[in-house]
C-alpha atoms as a PDB file:
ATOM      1  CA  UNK A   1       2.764 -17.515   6.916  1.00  0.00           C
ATOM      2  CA  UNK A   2       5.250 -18.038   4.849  1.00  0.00           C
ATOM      3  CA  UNK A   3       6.980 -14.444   3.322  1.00  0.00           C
ATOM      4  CA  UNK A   4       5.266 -14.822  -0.589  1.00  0.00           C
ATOM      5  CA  UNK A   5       1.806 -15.335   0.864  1.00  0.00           C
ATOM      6  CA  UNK A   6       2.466 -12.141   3.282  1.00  0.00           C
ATOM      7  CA  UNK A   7       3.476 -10.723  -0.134  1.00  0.00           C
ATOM      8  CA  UNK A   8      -0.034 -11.482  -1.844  1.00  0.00           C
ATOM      9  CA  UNK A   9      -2.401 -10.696   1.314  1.00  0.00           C
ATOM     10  CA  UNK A  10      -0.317  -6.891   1.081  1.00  0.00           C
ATOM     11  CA  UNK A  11      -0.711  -6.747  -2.733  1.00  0.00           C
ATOM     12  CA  UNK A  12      -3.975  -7.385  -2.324  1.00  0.00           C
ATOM     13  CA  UNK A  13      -5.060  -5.303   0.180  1.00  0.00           C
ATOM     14  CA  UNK A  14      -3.305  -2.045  -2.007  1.00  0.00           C
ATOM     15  CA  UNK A  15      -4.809  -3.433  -5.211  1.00  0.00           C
ATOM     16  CA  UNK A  16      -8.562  -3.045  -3.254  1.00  0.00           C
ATOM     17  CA  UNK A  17      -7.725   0.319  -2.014  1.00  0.00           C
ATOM     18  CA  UNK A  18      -6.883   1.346  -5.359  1.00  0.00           C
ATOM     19  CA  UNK A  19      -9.562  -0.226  -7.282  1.00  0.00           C
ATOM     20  CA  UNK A  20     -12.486   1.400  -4.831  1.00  0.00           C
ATOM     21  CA  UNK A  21     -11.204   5.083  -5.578  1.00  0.00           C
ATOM     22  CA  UNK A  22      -8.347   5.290  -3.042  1.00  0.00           C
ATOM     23  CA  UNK A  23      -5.215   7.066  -3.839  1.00  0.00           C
ATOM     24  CA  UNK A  24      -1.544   6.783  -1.829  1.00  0.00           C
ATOM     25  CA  UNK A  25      -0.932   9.868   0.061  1.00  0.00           C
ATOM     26  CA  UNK A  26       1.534   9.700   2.102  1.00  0.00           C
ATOM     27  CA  UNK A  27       4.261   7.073   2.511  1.00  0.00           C
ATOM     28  CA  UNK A  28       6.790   6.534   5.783  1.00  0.00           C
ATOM     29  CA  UNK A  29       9.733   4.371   5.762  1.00  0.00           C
ATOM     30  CA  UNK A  30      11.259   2.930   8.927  1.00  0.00           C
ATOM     31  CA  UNK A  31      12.827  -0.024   9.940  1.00  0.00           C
ATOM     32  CA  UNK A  32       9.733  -2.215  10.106  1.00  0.00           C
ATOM     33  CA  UNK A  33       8.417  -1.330   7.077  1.00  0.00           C
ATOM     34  CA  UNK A  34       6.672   1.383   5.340  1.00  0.00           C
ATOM     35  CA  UNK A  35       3.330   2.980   6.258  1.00  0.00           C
ATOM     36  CA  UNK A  36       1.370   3.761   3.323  1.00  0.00           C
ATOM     37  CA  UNK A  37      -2.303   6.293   3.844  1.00  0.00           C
ATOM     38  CA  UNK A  38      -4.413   5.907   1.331  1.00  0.00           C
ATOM     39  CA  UNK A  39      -7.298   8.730   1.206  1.00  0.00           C
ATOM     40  CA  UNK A  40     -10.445   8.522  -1.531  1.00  0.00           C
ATOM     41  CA  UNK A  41     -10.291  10.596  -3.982  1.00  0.00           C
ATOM     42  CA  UNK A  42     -14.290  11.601  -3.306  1.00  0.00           C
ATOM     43  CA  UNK A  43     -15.244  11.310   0.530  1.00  0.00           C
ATOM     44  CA  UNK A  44     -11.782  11.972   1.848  1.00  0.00           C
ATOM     45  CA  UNK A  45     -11.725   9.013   3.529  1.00  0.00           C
ATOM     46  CA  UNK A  46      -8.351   7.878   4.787  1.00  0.00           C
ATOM     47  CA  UNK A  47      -6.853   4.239   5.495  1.00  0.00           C
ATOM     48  CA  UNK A  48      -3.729   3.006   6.523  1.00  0.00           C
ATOM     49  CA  UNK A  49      -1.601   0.132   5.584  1.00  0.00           C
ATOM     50  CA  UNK A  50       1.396  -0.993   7.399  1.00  0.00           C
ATOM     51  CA  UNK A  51       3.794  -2.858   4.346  1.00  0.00           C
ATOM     52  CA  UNK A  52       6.494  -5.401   5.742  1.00  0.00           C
ATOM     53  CA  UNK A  53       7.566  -6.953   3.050  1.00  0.00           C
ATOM     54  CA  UNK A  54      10.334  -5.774   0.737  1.00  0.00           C
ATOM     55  CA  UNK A  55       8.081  -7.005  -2.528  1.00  0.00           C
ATOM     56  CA  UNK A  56       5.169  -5.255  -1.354  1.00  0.00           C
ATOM     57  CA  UNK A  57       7.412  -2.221  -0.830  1.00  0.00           C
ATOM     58  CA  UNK A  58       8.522  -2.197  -4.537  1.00  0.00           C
ATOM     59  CA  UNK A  59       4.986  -3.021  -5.930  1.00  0.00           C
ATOM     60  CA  UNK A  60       3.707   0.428  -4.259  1.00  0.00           C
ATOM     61  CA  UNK A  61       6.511   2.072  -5.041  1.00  0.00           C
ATOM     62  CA  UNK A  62       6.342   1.047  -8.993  1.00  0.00           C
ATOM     63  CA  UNK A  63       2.449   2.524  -8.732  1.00  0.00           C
ATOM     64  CA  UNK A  64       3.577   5.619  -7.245  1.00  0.00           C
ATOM     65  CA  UNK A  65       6.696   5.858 -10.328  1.00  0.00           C
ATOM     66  CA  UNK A  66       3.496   5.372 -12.878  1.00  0.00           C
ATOM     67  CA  UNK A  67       0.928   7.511 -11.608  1.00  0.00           C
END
């Protein structure tokens, strides 16, 4: 898979998080990426994503900047 469409399926996967009532937690940085929890904002659920690509990074980091 090519690095842009790795971009998109990670975009897409926070944009669904965040559109069913998820909010980002927690984030940890390491050299393989970032791992972002997301937990609902009603039924405390909790999900993980693990973010590889540098785009993806800076799209959830620009959501956490406007929120």
């Amino acid at each position: 898979m090519s690095e842009y469409q790795e971009f998109l399926s990670e975009r897409d996967k926070i944009d669904f998080l965040l559109q069913k009532g998820f909010r980002i937690e927690k984030v940890t940085e390491n050299l393989s990426g970032a791992f972002v929890v997301f937990k609902h904002t009603e039924n405390k659920r909790s999900a993980t994503l693990h973010i590889k690509t540098a785009n993806a990074r800076k799209y959830f980091s620009n959501l956490l900047i406007q929120s």
